[in-house]
N, C-alpha and C. Protein backbone atom coordinates (compact mmCIF):
# COMPACT_ATOMS: atom_id res chain seq x y z
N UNK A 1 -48.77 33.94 -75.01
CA UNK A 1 -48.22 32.97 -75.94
C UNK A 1 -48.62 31.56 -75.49
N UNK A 2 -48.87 30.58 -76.51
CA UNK A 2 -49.28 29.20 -76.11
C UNK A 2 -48.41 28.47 -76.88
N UNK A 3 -47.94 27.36 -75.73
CA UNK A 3 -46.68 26.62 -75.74
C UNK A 3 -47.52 25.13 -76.03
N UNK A 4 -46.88 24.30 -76.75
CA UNK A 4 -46.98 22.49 -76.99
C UNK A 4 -46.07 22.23 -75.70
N UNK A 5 -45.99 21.27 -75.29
CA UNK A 5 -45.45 20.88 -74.04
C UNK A 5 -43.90 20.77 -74.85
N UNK A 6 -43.69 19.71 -75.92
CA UNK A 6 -42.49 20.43 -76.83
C UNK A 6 -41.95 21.70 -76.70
N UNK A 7 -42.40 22.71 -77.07
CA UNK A 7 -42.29 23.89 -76.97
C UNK A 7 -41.49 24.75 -75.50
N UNK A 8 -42.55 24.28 -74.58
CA UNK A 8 -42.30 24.76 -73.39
C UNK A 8 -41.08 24.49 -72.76
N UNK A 9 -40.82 22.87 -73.15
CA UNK A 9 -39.66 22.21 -72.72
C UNK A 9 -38.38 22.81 -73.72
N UNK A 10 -38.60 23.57 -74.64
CA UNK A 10 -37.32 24.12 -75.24
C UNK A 10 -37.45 25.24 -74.73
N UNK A 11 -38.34 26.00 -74.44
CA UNK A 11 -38.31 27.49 -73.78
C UNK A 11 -37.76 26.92 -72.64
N UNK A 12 -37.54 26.10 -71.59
CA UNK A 12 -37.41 25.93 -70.26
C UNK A 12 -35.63 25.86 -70.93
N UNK A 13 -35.39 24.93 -71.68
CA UNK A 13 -33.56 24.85 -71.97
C UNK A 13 -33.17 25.56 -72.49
N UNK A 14 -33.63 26.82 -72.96
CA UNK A 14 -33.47 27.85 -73.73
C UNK A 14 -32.84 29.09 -72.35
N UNK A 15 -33.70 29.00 -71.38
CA UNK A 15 -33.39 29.56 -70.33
C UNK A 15 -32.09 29.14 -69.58
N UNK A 16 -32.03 27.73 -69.76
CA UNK A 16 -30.93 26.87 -68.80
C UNK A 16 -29.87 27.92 -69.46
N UNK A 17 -29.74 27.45 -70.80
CA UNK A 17 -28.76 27.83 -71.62
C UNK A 17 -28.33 29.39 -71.09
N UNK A 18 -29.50 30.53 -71.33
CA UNK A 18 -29.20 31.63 -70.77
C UNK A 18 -28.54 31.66 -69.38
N UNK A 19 -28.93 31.28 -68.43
CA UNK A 19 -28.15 30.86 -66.98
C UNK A 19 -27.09 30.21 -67.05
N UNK A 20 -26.72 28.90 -67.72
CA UNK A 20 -25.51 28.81 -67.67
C UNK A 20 -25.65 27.55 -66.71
N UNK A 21 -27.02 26.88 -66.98
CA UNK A 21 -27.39 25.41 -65.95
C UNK A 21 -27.65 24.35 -67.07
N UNK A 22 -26.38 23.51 -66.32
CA UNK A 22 -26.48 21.99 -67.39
C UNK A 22 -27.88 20.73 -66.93
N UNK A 23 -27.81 20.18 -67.74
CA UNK A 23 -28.91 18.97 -67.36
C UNK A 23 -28.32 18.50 -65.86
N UNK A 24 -26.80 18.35 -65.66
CA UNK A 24 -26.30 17.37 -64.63
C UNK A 24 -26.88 18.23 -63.35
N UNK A 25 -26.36 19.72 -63.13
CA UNK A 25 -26.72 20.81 -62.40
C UNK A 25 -27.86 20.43 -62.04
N UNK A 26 -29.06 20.94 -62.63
CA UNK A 26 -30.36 20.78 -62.78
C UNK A 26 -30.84 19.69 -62.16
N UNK A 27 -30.09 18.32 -62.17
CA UNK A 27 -31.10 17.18 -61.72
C UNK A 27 -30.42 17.34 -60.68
N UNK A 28 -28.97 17.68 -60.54
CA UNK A 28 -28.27 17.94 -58.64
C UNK A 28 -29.70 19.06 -57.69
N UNK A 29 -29.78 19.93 -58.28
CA UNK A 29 -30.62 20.92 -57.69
C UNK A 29 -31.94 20.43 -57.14
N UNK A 30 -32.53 19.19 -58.02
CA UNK A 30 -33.78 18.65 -58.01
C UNK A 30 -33.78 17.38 -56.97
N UNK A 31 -32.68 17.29 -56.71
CA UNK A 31 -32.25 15.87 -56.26
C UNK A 31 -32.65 14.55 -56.86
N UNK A 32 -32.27 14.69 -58.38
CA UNK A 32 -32.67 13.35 -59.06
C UNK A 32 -31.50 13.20 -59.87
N UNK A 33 -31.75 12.31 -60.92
CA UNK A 33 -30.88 11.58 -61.54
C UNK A 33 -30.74 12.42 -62.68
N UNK A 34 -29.27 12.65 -63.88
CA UNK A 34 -29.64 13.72 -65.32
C UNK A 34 -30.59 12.45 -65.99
N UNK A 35 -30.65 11.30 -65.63
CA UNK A 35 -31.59 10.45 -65.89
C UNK A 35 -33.09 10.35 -66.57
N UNK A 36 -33.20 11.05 -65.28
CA UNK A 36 -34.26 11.30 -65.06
C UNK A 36 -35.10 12.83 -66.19
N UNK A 37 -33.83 13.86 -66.03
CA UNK A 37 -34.70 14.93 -66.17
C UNK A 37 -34.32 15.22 -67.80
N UNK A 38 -33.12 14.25 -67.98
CA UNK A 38 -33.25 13.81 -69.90
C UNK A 38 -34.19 13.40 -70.25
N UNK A 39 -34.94 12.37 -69.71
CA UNK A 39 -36.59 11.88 -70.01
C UNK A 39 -37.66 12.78 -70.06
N UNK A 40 -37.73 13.60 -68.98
CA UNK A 40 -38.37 14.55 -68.66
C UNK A 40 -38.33 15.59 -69.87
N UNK A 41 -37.02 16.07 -70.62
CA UNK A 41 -37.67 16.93 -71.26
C UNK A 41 -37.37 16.11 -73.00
N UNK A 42 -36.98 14.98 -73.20
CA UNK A 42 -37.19 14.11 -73.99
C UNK A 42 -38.64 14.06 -74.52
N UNK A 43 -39.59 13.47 -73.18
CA UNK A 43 -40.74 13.03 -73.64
C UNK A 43 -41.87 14.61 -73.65
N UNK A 44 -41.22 15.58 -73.05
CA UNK A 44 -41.68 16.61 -73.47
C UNK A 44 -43.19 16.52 -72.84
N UNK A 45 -43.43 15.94 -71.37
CA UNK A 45 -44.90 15.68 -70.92
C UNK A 45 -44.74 15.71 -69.38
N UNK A 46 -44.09 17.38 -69.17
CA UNK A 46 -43.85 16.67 -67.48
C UNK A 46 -44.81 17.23 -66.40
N UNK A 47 -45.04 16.36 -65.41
CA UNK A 47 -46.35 16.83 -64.35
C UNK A 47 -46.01 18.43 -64.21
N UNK A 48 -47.26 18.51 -63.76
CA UNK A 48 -47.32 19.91 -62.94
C UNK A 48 -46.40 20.43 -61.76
N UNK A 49 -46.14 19.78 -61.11
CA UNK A 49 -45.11 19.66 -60.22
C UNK A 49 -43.88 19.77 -60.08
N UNK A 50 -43.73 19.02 -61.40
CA UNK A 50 -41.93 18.84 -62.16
C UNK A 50 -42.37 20.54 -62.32
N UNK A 51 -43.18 20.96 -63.15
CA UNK A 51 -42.69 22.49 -63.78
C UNK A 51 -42.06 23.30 -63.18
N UNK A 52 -42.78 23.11 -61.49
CA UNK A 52 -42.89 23.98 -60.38
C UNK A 52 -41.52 23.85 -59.80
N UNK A 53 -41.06 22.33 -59.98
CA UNK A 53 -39.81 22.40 -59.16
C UNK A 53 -39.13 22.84 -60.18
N UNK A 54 -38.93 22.63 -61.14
CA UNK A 54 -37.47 23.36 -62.46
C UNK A 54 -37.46 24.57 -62.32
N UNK A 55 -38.99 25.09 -62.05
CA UNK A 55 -38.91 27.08 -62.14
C UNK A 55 -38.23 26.91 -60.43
N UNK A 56 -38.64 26.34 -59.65
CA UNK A 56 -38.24 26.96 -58.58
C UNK A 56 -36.89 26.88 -58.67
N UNK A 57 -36.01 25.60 -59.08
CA UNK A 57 -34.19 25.87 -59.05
C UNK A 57 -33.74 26.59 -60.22
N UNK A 58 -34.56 27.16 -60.88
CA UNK A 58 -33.99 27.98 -61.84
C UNK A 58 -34.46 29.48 -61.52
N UNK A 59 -35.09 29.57 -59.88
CA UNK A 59 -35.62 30.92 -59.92
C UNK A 59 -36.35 31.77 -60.58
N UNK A 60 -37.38 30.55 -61.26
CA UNK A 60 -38.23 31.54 -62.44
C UNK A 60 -39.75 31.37 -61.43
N UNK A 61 -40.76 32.09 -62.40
CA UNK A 61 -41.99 31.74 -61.65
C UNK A 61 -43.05 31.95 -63.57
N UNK A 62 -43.80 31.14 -62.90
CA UNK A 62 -44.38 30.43 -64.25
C UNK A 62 -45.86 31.23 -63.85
N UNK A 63 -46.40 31.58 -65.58
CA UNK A 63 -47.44 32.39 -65.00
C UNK A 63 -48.43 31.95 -66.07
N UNK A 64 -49.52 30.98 -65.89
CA UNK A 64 -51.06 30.71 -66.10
C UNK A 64 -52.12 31.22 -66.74
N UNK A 65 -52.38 31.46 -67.76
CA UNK A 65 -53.89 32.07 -67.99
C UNK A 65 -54.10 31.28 -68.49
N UNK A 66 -56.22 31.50 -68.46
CA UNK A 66 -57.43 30.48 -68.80
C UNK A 66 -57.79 31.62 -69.62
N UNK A 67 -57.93 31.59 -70.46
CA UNK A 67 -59.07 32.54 -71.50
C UNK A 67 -59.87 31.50 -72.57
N UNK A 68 -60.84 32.27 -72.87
CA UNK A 68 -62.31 31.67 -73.36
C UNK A 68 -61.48 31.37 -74.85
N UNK A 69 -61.67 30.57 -75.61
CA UNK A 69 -61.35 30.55 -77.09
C UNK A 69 -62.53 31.48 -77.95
N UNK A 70 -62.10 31.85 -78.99
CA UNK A 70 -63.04 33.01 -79.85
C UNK A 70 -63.57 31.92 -80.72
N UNK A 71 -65.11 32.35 -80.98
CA UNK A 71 -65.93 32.15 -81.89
C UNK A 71 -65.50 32.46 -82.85
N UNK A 72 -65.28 31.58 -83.92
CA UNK A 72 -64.77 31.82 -85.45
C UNK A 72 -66.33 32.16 -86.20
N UNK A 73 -67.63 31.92 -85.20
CA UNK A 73 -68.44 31.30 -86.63
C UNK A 73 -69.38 33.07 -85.86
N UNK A 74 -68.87 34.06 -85.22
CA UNK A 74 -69.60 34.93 -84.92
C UNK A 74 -68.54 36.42 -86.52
């Protein structure tokens, strides 16, 4: 499945929701501000890094594929 960074960021609170982790939680876990990680999924554009740390305090693990796009004109 391919996510808009929009997207991803509602699949990521979609999960919170399932767990039962608030924004305030979440930025305690991260050691930042709910400040901060309201922006974060506000602007819906967060580093690579941020991803890594949200999956890591939410105990998820985030999984990557590169595949070729298909020729429409074959």
């Amino acid at each position: 499945m391919t996510y808009t960074p929009k997207e991803l960021m509602a699949e990521i609170r979609r999960i919170m929701i399932l767990k039962d982790v608030q924004m305030k939680e979440l930025a305690a876990l991260m050691d930042t501000t709910q400040q901060n990680i309201s922006n974060i999924f506000r602007n819906a554009n967060p580093k690579y890094s941020t991803l890594l740390q949200i999956c890591e305090v939410l105990n998820l693990d985030m999984d990557i594929k590169f595949v070729d796009k298909k020729d429409d004109s074959e």
